[in-house]
Protein backbone atom coordinates (compact mmCIF):
# COMPACT_ATOMS: atom_id res chain seq x y z
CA UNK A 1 77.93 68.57 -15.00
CA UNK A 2 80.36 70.91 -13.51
CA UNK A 3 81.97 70.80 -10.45
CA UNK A 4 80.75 73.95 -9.06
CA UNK A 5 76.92 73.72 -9.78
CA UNK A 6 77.45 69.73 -8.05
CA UNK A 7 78.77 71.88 -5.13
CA UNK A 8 76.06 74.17 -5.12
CA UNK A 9 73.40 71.67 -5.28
CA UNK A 10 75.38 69.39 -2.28
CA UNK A 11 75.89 72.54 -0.21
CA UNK A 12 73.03 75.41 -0.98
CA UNK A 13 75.35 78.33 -0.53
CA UNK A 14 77.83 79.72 -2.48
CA UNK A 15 79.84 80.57 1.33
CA UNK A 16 80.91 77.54 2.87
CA UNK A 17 81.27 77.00 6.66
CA UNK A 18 84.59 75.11 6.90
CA UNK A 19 82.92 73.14 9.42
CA UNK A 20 81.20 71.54 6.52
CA UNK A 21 83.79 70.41 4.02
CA UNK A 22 86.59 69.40 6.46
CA UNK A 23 86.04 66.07 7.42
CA UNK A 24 85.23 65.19 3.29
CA UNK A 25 87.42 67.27 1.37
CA UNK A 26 90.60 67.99 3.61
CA UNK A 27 90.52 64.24 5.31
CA UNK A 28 90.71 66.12 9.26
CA UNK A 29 88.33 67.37 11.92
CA UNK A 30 87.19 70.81 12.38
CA UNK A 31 90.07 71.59 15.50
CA UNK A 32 92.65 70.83 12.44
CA UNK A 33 91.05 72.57 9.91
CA UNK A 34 90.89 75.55 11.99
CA UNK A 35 94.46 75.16 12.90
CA UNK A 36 95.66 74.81 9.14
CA UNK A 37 93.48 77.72 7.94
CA UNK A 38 95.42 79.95 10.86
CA UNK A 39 98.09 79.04 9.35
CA UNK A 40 96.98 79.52 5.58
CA UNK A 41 98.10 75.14 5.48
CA UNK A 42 94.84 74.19 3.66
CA UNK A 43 94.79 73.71 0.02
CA UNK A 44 92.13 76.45 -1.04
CA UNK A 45 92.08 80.09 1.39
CA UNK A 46 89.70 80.33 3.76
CA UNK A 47 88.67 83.51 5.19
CA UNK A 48 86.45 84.69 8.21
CA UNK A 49 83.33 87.22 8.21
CA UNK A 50 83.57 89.96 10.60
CA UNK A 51 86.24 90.42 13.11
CA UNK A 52 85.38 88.47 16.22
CA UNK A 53 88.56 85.77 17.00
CA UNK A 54 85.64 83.48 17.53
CA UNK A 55 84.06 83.85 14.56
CA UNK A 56 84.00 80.75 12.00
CA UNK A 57 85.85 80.41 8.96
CA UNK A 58 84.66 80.12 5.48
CA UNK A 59 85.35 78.84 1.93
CA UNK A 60 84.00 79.87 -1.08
CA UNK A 61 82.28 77.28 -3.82
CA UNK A 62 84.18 78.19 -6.54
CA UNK A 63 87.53 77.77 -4.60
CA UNK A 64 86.76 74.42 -3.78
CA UNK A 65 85.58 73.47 -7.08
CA UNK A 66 88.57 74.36 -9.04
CA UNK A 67 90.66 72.27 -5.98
CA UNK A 68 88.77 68.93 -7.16
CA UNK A 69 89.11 69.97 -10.53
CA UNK A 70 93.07 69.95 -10.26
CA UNK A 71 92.95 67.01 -7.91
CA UNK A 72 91.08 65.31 -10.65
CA UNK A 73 93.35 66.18 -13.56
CA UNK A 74 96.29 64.83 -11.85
CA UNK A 75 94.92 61.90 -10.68
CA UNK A 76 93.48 61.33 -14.67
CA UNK A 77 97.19 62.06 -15.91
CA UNK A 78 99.20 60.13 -12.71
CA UNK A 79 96.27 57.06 -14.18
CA UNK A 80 96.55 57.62 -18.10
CA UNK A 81 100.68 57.09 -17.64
CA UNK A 82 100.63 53.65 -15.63
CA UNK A 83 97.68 52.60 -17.81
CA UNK A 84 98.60 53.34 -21.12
């Protein structure tokens, strides 16, 4: 099954509060997360809805997806070379 319709099914939204994949996917609490994504540090963009400074920040599915995806591959090739 793909990565994105695993997301979808975890997650019910294709609009992801970061709130929600930090701790998981990124390995750090919210406060860092918020930090990173400031500073455009995380590995996938992250982007806010509507102009408020207070307002959260959000991923999108697909973005996410295709970040495992690539994690994955190089994991499979970093594996496939010490194990073959």
């Amino acid at each position: 099954m793909k990565t994105a319709y695993m997301l979808l099914a975890q997650f019910e939204e294709a609009i992801i509060p970061l709130g929600k994949v930090c701790d998981d996917y990124f390995g750090c609490s919210l406060r860092t997360a918020m930090n990173k994504a400031k500073a455009e540090d995380l590995p996938i963009p992250t982007f806010k809805i509507g102009s408020s400074a207070k307002a959260p920040y959000y991923i999108h599915l697909n973005d996410l997806a295709e970040y495992i995806d690539a994690q994955r591959a190089k994991a499979k090739e970093e594996w496939f070379k010490v194990n073959t």
